[in-house]
PDB file of N, CA and C in Angstrom:
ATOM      1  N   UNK A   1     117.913  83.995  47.586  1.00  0.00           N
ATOM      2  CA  UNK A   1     117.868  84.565  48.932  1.00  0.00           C
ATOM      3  C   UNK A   1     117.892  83.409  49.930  1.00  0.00           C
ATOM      4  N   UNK A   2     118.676  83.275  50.876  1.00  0.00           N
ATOM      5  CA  UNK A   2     118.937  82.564  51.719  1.00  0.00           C
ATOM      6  C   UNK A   2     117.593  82.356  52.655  1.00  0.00           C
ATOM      7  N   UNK A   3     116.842  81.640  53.738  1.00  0.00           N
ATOM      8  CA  UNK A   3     116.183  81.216  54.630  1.00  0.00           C
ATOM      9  C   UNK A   3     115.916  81.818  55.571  1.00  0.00           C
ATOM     10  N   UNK A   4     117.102  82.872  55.507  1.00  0.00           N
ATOM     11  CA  UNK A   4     117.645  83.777  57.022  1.00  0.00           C
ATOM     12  C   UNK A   4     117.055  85.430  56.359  1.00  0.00           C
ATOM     13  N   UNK A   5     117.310  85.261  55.031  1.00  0.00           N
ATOM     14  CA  UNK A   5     116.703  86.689  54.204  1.00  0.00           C
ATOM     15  C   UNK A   5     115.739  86.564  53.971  1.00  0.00           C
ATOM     16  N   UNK A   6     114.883  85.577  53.388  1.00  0.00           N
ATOM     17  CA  UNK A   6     113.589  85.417  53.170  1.00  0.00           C
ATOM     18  C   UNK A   6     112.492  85.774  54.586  1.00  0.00           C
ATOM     19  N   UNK A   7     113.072  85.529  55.838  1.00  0.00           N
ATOM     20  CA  UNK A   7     112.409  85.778  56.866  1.00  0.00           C
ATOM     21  C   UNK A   7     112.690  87.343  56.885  1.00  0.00           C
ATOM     22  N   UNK A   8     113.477  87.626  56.955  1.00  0.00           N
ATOM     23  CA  UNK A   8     114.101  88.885  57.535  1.00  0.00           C
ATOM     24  C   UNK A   8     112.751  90.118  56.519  1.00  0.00           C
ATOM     25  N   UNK A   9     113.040  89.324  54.904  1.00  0.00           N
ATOM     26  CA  UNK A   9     112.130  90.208  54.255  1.00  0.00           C
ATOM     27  C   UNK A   9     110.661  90.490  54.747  1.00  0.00           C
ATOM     28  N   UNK A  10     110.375  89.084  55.564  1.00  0.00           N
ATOM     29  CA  UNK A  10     108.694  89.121  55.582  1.00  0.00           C
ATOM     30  C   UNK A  10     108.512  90.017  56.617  1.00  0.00           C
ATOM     31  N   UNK A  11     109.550  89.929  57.530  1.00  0.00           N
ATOM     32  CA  UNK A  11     109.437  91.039  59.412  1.00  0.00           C
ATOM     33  C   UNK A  11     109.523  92.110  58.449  1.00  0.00           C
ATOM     34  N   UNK A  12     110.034  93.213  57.640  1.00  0.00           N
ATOM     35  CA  UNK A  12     110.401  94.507  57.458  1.00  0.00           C
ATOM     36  C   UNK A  12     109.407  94.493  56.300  1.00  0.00           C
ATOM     37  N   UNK A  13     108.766  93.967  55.994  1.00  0.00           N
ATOM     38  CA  UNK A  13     107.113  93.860  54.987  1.00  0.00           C
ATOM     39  C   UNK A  13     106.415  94.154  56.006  1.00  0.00           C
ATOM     40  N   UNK A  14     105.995  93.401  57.444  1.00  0.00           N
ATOM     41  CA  UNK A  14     105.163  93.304  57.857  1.00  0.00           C
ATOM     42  C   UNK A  14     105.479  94.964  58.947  1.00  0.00           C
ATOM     43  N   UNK A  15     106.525  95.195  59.001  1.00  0.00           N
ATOM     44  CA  UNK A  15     106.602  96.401  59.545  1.00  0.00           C
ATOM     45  C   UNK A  15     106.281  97.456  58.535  1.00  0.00           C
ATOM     46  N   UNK A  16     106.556  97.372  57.373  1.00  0.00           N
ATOM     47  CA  UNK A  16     106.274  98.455  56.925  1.00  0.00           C
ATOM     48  C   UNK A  16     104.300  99.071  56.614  1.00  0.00           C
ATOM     49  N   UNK A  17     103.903  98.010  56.302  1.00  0.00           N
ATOM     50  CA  UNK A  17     102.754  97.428  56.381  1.00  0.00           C
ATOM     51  C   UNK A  17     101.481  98.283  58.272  1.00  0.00           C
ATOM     52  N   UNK A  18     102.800  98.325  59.588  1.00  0.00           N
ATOM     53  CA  UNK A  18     102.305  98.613  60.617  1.00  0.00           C
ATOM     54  C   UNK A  18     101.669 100.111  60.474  1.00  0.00           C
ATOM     55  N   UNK A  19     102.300 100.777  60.378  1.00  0.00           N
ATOM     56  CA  UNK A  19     101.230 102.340  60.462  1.00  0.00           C
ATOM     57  C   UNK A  19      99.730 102.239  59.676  1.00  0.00           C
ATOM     58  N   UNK A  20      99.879 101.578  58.415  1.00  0.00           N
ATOM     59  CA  UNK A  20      98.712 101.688  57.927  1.00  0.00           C
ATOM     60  C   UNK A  20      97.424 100.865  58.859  1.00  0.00           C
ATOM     61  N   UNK A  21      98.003  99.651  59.149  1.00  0.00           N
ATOM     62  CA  UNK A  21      97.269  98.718  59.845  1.00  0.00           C
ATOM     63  C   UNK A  21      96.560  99.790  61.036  1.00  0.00           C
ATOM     64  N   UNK A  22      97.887 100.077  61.896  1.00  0.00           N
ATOM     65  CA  UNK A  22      97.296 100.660  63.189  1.00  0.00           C
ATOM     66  C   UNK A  22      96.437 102.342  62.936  1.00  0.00           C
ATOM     67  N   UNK A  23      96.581 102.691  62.039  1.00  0.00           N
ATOM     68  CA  UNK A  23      95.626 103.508  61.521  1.00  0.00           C
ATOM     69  C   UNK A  23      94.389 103.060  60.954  1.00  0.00           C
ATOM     70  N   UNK A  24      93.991 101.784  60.791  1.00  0.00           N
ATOM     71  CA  UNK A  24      92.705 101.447  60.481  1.00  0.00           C
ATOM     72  C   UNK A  24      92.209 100.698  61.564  1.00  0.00           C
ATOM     73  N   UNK A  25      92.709 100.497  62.555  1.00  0.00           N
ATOM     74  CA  UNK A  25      92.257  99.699  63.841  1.00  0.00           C
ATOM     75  C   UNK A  25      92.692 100.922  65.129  1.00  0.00           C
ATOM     76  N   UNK A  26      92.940 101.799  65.043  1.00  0.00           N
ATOM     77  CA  UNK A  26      92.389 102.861  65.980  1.00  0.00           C
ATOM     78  C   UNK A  26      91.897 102.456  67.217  1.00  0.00           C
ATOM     79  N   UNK A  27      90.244 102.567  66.624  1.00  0.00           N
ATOM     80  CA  UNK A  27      89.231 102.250  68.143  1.00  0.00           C
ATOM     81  C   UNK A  27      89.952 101.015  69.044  1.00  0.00           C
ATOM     82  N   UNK A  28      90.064  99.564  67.825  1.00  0.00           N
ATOM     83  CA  UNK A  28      90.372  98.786  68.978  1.00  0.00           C
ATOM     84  C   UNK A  28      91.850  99.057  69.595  1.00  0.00           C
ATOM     85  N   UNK A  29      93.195  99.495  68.873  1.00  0.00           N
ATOM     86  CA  UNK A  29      94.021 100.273  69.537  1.00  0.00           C
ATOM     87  C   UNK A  29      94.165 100.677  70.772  1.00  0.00           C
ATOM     88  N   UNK A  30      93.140 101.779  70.863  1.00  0.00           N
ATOM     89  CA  UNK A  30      92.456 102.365  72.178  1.00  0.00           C
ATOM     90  C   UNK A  30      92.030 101.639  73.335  1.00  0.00           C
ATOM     91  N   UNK A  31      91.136 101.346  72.668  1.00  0.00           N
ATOM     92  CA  UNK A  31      90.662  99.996  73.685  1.00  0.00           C
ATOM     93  C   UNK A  31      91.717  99.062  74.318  1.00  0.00           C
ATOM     94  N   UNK A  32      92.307  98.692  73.564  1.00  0.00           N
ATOM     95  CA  UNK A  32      93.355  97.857  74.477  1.00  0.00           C
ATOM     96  C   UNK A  32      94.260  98.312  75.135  1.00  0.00           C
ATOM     97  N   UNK A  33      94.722  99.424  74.785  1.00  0.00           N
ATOM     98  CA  UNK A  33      95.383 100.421  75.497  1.00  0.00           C
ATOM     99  C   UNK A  33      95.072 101.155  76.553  1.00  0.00           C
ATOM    100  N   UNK A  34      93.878 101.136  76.675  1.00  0.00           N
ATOM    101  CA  UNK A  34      92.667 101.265  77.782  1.00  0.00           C
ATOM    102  C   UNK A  34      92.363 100.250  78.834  1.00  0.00           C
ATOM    103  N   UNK A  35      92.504  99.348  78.472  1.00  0.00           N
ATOM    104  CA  UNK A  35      92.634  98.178  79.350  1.00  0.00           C
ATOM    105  C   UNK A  35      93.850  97.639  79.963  1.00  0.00           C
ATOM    106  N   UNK A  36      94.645  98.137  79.301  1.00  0.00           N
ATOM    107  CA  UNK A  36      96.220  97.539  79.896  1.00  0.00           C
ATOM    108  C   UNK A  36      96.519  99.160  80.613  1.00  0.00           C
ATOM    109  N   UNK A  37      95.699  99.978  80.520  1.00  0.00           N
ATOM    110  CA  UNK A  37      96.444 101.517  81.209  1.00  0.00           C
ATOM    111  C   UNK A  37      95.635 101.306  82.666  1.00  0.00           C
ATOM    112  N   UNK A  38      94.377 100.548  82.627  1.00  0.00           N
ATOM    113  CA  UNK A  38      93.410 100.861  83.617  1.00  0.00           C
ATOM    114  C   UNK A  38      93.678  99.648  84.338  1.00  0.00           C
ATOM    115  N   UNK A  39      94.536  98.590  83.929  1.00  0.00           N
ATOM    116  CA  UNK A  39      94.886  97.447  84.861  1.00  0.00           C
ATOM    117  C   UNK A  39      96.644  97.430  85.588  1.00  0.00           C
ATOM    118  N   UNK A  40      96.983  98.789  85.053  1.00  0.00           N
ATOM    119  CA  UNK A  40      98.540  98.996  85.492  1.00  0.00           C
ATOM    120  C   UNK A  40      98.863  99.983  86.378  1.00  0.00           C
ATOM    121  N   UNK A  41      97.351 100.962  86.466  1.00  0.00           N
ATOM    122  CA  UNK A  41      96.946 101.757  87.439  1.00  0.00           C
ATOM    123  C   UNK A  41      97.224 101.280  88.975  1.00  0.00           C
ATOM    124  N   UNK A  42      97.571 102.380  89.558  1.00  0.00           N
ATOM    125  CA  UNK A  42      97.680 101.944  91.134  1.00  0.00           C
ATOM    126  C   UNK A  42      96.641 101.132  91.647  1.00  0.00           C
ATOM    127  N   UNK A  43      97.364 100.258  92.076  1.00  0.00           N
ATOM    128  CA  UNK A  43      96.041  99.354  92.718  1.00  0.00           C
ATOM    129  C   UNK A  43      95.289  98.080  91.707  1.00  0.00           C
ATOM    130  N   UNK A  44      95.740  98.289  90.326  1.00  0.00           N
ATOM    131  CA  UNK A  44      95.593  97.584  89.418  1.00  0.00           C
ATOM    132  C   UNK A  44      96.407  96.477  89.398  1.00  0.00           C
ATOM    133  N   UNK A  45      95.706  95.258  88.680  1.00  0.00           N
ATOM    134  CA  UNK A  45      96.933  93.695  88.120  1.00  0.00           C
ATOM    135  C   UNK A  45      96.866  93.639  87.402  1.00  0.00           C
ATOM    136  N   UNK A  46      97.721  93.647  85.917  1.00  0.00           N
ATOM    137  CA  UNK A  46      97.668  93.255  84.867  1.00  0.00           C
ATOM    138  C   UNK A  46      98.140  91.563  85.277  1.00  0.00           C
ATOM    139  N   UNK A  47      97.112  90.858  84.448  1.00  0.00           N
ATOM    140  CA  UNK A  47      97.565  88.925  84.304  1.00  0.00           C
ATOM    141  C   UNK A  47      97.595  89.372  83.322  1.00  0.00           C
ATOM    142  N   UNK A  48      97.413  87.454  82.777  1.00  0.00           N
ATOM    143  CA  UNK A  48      97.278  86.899  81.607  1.00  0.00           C
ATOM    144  C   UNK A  48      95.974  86.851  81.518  1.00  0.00           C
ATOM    145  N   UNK A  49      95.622  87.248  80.153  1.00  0.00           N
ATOM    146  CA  UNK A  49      94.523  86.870  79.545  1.00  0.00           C
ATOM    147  C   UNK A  49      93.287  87.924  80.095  1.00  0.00           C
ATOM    148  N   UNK A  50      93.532  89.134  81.116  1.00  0.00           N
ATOM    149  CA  UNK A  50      92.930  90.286  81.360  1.00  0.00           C
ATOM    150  C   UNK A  50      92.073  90.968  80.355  1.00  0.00           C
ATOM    151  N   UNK A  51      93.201  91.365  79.378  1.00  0.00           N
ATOM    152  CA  UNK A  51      92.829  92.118  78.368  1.00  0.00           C
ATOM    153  C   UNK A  51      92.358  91.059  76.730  1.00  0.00           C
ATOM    154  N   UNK A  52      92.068  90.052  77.269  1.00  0.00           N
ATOM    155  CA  UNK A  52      92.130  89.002  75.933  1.00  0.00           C
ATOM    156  C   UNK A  52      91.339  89.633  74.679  1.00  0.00           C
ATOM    157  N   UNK A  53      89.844  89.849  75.258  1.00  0.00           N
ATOM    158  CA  UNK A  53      89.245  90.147  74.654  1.00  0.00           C
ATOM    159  C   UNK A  53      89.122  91.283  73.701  1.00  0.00           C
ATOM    160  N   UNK A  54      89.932  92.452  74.067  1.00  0.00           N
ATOM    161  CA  UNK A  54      90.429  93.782  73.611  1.00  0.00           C
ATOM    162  C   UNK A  54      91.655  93.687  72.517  1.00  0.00           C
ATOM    163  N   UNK A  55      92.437  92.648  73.177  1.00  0.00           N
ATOM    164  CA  UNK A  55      93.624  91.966  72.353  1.00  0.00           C
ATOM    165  C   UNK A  55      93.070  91.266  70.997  1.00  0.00           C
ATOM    166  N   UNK A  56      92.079  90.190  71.494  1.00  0.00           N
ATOM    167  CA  UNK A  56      91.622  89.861  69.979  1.00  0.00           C
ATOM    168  C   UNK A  56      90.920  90.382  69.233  1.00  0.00           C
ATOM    169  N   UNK A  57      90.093  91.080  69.358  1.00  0.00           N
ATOM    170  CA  UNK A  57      89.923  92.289  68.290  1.00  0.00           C
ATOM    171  C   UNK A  57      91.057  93.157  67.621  1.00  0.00           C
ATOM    172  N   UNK A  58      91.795  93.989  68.395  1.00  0.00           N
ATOM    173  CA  UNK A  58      92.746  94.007  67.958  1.00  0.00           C
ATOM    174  C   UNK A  58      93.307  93.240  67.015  1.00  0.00           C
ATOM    175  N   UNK A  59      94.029  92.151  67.315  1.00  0.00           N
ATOM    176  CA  UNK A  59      94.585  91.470  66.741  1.00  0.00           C
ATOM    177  C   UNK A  59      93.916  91.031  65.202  1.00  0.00           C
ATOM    178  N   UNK A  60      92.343  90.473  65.739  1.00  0.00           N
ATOM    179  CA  UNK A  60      91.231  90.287  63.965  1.00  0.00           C
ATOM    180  C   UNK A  60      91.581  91.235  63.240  1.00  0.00           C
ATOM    181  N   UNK A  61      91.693  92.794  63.639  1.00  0.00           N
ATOM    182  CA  UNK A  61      91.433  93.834  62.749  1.00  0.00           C
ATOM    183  C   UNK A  61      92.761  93.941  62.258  1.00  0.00           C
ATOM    184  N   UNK A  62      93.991  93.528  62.920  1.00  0.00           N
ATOM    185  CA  UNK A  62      94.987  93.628  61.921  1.00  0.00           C
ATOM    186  C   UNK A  62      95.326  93.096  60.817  1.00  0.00           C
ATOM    187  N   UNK A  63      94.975  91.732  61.053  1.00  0.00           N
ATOM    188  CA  UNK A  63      94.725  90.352  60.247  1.00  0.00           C
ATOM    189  C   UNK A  63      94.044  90.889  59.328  1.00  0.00           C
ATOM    190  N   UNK A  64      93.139  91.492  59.217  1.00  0.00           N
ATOM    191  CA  UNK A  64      91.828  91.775  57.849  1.00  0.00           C
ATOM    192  C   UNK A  64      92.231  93.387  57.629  1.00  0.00           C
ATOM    193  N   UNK A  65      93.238  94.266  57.871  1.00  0.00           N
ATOM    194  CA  UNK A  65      93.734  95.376  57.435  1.00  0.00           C
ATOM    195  C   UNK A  65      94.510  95.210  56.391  1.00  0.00           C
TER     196      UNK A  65
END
C-alpha cells in the first residue's frame, strides 16, 4: 500500500470508529455544542479559545473512547 493509501486507510478507520465515539461522549458533545450555540447567539462572539475548555473534554473523551 502506497503512503497516500496507508493515510487514506487511517481517516476512513477513524471515521468509521466516529458514531461510536460520539455516542459515548454525548454529555461533553452537548456541552460544547452549548457553548459554541450560546456564543453565536445574537449578540454573542465566538473567538479562539472561548469554548477551550468544553473542547478539551471533548476531545479527552474521544481519545479514551
Amino acid at each position: 500500500m502506497s503512503a497516500n493509501g496507508a493515510v487514506w486507510g487511517r481517516v476512513r478507520s477513524r471515521l468509521r470508529s466516529f458514531p461510536e465515539r460520539l455516542a459515548a461522549c454525548g454529555a461533553e458533545a452537548a456541552a460544547y455544542g452549548r457553548c459554541v450555540q450560546a456564543s453565536t447567539a445574537p449578540g454573542g462572539r465566538l473567538s479562539k479559545d472561548l469554548c477551550a475548555r468544553e473542547f478539551e473534554a471533548l476531545r479527552s473523551c474521544f481519545a479514551a473512547a
